[in-house]
Protein backbone atom coordinates (compact mmCIF):
# COMPACT_ATOMS: atom_id res chain seq x y z
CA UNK A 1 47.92 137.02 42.63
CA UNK A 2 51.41 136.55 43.28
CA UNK A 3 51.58 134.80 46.52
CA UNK A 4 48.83 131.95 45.01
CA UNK A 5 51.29 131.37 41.47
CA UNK A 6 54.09 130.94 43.48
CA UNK A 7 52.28 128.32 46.17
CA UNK A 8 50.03 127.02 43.82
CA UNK A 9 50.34 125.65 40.00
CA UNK A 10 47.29 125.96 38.39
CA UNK A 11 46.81 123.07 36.03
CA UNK A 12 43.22 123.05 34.85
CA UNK A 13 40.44 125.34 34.78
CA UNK A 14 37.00 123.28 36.73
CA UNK A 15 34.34 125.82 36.09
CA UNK A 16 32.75 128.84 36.88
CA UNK A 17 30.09 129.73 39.81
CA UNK A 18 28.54 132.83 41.37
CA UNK A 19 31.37 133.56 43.26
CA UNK A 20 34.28 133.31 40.96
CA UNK A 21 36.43 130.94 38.45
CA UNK A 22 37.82 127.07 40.31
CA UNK A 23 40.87 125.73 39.37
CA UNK A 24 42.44 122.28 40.00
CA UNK A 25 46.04 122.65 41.46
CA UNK A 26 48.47 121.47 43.47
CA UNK A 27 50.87 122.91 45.92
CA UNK A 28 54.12 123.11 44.75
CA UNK A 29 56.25 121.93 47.59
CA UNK A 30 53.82 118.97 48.61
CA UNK A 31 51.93 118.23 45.20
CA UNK A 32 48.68 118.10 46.81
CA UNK A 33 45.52 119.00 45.08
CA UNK A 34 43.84 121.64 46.20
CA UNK A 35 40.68 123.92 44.49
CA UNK A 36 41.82 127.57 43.95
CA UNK A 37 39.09 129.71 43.49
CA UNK A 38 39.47 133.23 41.69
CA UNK A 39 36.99 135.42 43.65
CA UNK A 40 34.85 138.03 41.77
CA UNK A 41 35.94 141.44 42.26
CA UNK A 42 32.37 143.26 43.24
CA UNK A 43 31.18 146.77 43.82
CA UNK A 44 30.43 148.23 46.95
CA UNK A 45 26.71 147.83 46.57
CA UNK A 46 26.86 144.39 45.17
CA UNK A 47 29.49 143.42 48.17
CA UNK A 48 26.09 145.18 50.27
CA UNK A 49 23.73 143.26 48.87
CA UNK A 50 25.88 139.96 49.26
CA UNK A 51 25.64 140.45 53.56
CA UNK A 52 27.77 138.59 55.89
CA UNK A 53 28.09 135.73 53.48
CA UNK A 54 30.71 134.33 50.56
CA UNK A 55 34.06 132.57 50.77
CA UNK A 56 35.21 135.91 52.87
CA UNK A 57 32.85 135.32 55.72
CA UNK A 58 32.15 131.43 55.43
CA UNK A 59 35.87 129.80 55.38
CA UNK A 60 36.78 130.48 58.46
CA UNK A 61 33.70 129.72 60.25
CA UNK A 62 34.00 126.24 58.06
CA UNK A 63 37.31 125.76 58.85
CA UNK A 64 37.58 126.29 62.10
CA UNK A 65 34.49 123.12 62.70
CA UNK A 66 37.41 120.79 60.64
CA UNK A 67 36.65 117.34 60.04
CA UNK A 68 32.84 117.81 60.95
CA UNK A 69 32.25 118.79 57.41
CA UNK A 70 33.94 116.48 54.99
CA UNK A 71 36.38 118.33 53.08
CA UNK A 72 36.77 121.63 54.74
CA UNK A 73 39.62 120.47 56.81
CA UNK A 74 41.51 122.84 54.93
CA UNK A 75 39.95 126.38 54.47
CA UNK A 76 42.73 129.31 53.42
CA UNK A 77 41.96 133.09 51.64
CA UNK A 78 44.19 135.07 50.17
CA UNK A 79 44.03 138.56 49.64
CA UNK A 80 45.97 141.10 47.07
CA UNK A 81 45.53 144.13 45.24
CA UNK A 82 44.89 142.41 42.39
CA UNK A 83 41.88 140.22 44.22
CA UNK A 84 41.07 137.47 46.60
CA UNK A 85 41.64 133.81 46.28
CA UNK A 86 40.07 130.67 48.51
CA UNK A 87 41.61 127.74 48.51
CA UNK A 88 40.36 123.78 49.60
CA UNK A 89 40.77 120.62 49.54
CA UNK A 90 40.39 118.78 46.36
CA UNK A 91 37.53 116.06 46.41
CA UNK A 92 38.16 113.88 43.35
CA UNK A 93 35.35 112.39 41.44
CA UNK A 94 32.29 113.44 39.70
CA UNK A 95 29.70 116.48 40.38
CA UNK A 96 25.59 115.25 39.92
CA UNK A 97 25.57 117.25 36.94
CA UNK A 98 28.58 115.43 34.83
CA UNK A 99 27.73 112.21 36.02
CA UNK A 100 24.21 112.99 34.26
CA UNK A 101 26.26 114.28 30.98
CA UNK A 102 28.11 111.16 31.24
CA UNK A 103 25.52 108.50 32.01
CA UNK A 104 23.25 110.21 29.38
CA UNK A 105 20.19 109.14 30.38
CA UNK A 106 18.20 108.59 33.62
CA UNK A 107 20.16 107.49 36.91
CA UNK A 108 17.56 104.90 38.10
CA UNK A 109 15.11 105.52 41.12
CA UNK A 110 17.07 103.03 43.55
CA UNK A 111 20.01 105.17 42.55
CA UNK A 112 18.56 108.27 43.08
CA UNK A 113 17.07 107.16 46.79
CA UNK A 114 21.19 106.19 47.42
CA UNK A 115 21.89 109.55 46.84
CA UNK A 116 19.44 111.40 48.11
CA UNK A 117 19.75 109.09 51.48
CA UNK A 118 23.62 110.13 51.69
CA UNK A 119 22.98 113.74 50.72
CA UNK A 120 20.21 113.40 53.75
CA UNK A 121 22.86 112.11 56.25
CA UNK A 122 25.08 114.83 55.42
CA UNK A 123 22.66 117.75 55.84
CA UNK A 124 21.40 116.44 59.10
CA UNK A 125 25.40 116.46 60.16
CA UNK A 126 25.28 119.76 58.89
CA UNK A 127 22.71 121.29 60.52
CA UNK A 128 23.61 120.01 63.80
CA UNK A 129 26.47 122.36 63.48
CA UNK A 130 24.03 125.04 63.25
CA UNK A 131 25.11 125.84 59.44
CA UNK A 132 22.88 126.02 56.70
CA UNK A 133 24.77 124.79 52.98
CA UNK A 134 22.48 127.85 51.11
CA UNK A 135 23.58 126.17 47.55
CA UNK A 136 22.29 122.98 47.30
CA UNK A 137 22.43 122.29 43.58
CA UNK A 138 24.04 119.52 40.75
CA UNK A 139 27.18 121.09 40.55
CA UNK A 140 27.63 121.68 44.39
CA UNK A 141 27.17 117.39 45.12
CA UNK A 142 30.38 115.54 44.16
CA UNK A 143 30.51 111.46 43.93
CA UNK A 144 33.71 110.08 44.78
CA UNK A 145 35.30 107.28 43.16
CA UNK A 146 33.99 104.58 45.51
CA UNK A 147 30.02 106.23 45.36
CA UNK A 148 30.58 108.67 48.79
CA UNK A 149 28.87 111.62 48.36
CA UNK A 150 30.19 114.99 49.36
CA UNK A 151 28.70 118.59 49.52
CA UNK A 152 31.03 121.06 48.14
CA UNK A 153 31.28 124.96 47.59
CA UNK A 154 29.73 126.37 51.22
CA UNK A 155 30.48 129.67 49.88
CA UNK A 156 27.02 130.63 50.71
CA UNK A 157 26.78 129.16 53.86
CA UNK A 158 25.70 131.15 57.02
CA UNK A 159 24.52 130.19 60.62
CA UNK A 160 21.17 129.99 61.34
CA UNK A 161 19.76 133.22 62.49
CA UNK A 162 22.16 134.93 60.62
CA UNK A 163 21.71 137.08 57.46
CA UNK A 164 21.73 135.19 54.42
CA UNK A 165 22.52 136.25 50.64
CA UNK A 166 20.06 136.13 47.50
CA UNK A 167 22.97 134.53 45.96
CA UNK A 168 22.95 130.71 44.85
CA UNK A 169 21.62 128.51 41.54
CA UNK A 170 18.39 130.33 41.52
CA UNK A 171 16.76 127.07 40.26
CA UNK A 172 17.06 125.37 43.25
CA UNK A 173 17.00 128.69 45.47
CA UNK A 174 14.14 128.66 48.43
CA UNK A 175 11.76 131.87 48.03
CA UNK A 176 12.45 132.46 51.43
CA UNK A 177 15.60 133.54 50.08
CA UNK A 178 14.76 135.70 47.06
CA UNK A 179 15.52 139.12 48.82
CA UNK A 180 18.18 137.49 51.30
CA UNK A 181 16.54 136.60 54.76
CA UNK A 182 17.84 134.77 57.73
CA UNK A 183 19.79 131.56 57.41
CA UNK A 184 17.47 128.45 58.19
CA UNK A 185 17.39 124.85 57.90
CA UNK A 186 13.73 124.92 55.66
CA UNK A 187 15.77 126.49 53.12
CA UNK A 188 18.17 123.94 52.39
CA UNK A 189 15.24 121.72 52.20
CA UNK A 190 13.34 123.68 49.78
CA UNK A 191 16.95 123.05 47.71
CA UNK A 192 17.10 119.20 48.66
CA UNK A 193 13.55 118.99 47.01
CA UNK A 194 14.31 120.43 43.77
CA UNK A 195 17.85 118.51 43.56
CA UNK A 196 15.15 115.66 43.65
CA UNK A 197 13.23 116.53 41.07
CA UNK A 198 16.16 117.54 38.79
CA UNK A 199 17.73 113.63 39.87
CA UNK A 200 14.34 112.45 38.82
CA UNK A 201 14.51 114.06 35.06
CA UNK A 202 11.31 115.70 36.13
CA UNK A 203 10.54 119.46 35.40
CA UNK A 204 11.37 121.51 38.50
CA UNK A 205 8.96 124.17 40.50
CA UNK A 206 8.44 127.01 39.90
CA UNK A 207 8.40 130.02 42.36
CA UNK A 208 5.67 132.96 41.08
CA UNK A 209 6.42 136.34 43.04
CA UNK A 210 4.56 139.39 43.39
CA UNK A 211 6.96 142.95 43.48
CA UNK A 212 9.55 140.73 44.65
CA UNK A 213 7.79 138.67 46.89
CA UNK A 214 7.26 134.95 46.91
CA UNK A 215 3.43 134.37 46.19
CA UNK A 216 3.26 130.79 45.30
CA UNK A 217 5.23 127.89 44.17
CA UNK A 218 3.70 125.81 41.18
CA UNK A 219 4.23 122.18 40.90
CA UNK A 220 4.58 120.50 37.33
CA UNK A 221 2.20 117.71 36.55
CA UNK A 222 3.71 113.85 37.97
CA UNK A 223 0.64 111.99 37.64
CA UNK A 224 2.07 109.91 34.74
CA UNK A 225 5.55 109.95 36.48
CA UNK A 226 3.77 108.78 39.71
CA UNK A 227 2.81 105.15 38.31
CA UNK A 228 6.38 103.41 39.97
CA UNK A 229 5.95 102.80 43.51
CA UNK A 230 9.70 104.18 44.34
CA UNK A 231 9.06 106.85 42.20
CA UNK A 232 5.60 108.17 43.00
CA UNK A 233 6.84 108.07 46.88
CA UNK A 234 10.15 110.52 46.17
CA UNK A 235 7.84 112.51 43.97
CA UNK A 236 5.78 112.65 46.98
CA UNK A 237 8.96 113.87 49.49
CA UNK A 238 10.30 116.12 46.60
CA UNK A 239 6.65 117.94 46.61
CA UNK A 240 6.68 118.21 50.22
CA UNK A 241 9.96 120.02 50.17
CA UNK A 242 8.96 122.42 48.17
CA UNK A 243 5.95 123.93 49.27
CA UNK A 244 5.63 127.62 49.89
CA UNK A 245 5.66 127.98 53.40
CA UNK A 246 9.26 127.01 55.36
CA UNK A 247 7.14 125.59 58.60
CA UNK A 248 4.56 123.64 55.96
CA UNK A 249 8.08 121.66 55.00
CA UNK A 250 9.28 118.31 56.74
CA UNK A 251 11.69 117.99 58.88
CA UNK A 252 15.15 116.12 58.04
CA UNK A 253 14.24 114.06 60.76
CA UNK A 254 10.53 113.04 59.09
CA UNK A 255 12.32 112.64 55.41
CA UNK A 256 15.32 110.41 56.81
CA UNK A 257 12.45 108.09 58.40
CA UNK A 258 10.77 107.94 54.87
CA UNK A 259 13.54 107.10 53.02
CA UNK A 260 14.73 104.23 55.24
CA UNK A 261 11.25 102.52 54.85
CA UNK A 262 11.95 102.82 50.87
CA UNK A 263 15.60 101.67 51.05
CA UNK A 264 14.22 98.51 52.74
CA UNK A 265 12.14 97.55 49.52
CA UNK A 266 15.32 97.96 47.02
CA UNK A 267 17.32 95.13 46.25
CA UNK A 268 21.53 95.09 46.77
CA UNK A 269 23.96 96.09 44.63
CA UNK A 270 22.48 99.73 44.68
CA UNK A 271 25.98 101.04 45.96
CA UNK A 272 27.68 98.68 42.94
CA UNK A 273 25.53 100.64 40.26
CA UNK A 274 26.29 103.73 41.41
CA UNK A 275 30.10 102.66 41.86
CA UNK A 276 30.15 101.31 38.44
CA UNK A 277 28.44 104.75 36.64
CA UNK A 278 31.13 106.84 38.54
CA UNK A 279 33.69 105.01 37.19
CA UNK A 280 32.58 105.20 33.63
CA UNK A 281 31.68 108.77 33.87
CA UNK A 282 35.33 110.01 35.19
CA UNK A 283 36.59 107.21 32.09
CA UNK A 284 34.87 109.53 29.93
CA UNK A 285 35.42 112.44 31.32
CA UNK A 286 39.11 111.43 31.83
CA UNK A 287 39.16 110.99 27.79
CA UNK A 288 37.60 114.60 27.17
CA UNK A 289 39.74 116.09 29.27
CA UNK A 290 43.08 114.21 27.55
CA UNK A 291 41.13 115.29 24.51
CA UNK A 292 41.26 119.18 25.24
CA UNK A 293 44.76 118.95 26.02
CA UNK A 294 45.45 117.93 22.86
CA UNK A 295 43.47 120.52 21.16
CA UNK A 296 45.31 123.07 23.18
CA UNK A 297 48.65 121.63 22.37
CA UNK A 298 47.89 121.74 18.75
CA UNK A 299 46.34 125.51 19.17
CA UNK A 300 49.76 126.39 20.59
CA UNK A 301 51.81 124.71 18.10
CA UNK A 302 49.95 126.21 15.43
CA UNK A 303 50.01 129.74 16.82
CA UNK A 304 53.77 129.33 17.05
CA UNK A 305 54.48 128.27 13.79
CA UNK A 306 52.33 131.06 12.40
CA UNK A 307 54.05 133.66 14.72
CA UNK A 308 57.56 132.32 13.49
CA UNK A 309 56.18 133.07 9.46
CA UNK A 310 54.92 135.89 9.85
């Protein structure tokens, strides 16, 4: 879209979600970062099925609460014939799922409690706007630099009592949600729990439906995974999370109280680990990606030098 090239350079393709294609930028007369996010183009029925929800409907509700929700200060759209863009502000640092490429093995339980405490504290802030997140999953939870942890990508977002999409890393979606629903709370906690078990290396629910319907959820085995104290207590809050029923759930409220009892049994220097694997992760990551360019130079050179023989 014209207007986004000429404001925007895009400089590296992030990834790909159910909304659309992200790209790192930066504004050409400032040279700040921003995410630009290439929005699917979607039928009539499919933009139906979708409701009230997506980038469309959600960034200007986020924007308009500001600095409330980390990151969302800046909320714009743009709209063409050729599509729609979103843009936001950049949040450097590491998503849940690279740092897990990147450490390569299992992130620790006093690491995971860190986490899931912040990602706790940031729902609960949430919420209290009246907003439910609606796509709480790896690559939605970014790490910063110095170990903050941010919630990204509210383009499924909705108020509570309002209609909410289908749409969202069906993994970690609540059954509630299967055919849509109403926006609540228990849903994002249905989400939390799963992130959980995924942070955990431990094999996630699974959801059994009946013509569409949500029937039952089945829990894996974590007897054997059970015989750490920290562990076999998150296992515990992770199963409680994910139960069937939205009012059988805890409330942020009960889980925030749980996980400050644990946090008083883990010794310092949590934070420092968790620093220390961000820092190695965006090393690596920072070498990949210097990597790739490379490639893509040579890829370019060579198709030149064909092009110029031929």
């Amino acid at each position: 879209m014209e207007v986004v090239y000429r404001r925007f350079k895009l400089l590296r393709r992030l990834g790909e979600g159910g909304e659309g294609e992200c790209w790192l930028a930066e504004e050409r007369a400032t040279g700040e970062p921003v995410v630009c996010k290439r929005l699917l183009l979607v039928s009539g029925q499919e933009a139906s099925e979708r409701g009230a929800t997506g980038s469309q409907a959600t960034m200007p509700m986020l924007a308009g609460m500001g600095k409330r929700i980390p990151g969302r200060v800046r909320a714009q759209l743009f709209h063409g014939a050729e599509g729609s863009w979103s843009v936001t502000a950049y949040i450097g640092g590491l998503t849940l799922h690279q740092l897990q490429q990147a450490v390569g093995r299992g992130l620790g339980d006093a690491v995971v409690l860190e986490l899931l405490w912040q990602l706790v504290t940031q729902l609960v802030d949430l919420h209290r706007e009246g907003v439910m997140h609606g796509d709480i999953a790896p690559g939605n939870v970014i790490i910063r630099p110095a170990g903050a942890l941010e919630l990204i990508d509210f383009g499924q977002s909705a108020r509570f009592g309002q209609p909410a999409s289908h749409w969202g890393a069906k993994e970690f979606l609540a059954p509630e949600r299967i055919e849509g629903g109403i926006a609540r709370p228990e849903s994002d906690l249905f989400s939390l729990g799963c992130l959980l078990y995924w942070l955990l290396d431990h094999p996630l629910p699974e959801v059994l439906t009946a013509r569409g319907l949500p029937v039952d959820v089945i829990h894996p085995d974590d007897k054997q995974a059970a015989a750490a104290a920290t562990r076999g207590a998150l296992l515990i809050i992770a199963r409680g999370l994910t139960v069937l029923h939205p009012s059988s759930r805890p409330t942020l409220r009960r889980v925030l109280q749980n996980l400050r009892e644990l946090r008083q049994g883990i010794p310092a220097g949590v934070t420092d680990n968790l620093v220390a694997l961000v820092q190695a992760g965006l090393s690596r990551e920072s070498r990949a990606t210097e990597s790739r360019a490379y490639r893509n130079r040579d890829a370019a050179l060579e198709s030149q030098i064909a092009a110029s023989l031929s």
